[in-house]
Protein backbone atom coordinates (compact mmCIF):
# COMPACT_ATOMS: atom_id res chain seq x y z
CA UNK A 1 -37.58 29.36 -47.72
CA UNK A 2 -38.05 28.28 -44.19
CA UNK A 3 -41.70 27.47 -42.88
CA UNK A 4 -43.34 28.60 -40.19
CA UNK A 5 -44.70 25.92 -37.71
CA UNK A 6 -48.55 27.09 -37.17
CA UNK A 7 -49.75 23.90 -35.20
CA UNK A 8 -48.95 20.27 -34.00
CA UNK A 9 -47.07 18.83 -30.93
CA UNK A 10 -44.75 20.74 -29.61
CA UNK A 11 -40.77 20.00 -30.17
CA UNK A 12 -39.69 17.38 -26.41
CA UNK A 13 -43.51 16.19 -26.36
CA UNK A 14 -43.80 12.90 -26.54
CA UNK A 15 -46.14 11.12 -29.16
CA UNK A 16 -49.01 9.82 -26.96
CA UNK A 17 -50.01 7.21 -29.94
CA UNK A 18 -46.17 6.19 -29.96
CA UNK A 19 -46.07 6.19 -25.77
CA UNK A 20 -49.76 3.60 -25.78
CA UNK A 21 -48.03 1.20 -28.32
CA UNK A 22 -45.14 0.94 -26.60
CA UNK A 23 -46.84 -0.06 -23.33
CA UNK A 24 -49.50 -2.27 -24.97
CA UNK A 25 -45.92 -4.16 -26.87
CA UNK A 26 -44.64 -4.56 -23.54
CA UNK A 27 -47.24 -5.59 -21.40
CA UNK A 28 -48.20 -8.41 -24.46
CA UNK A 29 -44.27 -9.37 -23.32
CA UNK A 30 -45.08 -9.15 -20.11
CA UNK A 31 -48.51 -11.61 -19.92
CA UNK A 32 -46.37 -14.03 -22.23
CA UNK A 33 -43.23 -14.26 -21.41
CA UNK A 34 -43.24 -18.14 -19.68
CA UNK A 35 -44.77 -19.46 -23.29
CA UNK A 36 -42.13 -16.85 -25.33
CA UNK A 37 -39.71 -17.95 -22.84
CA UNK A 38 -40.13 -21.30 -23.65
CA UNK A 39 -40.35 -21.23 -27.62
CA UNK A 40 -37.62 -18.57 -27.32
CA UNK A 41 -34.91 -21.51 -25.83
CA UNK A 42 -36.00 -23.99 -28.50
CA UNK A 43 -34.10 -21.28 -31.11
CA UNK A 44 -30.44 -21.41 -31.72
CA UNK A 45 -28.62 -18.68 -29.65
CA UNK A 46 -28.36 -16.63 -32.69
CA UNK A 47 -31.88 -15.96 -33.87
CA UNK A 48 -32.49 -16.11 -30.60
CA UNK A 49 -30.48 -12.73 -30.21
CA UNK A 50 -31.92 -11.25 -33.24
CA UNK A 51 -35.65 -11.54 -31.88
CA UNK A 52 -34.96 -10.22 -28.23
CA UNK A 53 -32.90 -7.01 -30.31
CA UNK A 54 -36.33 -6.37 -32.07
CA UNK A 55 -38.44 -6.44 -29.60
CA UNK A 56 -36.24 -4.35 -27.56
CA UNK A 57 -36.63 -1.73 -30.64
CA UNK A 58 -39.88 -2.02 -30.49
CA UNK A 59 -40.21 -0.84 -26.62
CA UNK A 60 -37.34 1.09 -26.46
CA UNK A 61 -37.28 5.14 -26.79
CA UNK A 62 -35.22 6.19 -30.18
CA UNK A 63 -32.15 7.44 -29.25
CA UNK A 64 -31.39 11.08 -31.20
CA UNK A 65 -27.67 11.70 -32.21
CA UNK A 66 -27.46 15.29 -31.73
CA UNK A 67 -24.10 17.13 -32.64
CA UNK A 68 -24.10 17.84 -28.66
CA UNK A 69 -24.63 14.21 -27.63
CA UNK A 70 -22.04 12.19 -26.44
CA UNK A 71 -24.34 8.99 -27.71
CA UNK A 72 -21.53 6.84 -30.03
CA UNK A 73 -23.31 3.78 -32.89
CA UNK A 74 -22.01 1.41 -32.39
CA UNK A 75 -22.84 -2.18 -34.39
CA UNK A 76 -23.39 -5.98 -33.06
CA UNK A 77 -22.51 -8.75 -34.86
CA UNK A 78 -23.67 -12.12 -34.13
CA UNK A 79 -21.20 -14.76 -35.84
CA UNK A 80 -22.44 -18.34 -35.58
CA UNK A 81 -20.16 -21.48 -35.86
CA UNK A 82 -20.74 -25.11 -36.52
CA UNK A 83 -17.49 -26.23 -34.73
CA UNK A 84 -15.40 -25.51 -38.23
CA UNK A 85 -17.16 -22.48 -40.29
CA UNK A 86 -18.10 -18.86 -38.53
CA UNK A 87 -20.97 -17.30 -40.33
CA UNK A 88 -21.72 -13.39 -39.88
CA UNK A 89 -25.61 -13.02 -39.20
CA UNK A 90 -26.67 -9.42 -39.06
């Protein structure tokens, strides 16, 4: 049985809660980014990586895979080596 919407935002109306944290995240990146910049390059290059990916998801809009989008997943691995092993680090 299919419901009736009666109320609520509107389908392509963006979440105005959603929209404010997003631009509060980034401008906290933006008013520390010397000091973040600076305990970011005492992290190997790895972790590193996996930091700058999460706050990128944090301030990023979702992207919706639609059956009409042409949007493809794709995956990133980071593989760190210590000169003679290569460990996968999700």
């Amino acid at each position: 049985m299919e419901r009736t919407k009666k109320g609520g935002r509107i389908k392509g109306v963006p979440n105005v809660i959603t929209s404010e944290l997003r631009q509060n995240i980034s401008n906290f990146l933006d008013n520390n980014f010397e000091r973040m910049q600076d305990d970011l390059n005492k992290l190997t290059p790895s972790t590193r990586l996996q930091i700058l990916f999460k706050f990128y998801s944090l301030i990023l809009p979702k992207i919706e895979d639609s059956e009409n989008s042409t949007f493809k997943p794709f995956t990133i691995q980071i593989i760190e080596s210590n000169g003679t092993d290569n460990k996968i680090i999700q």
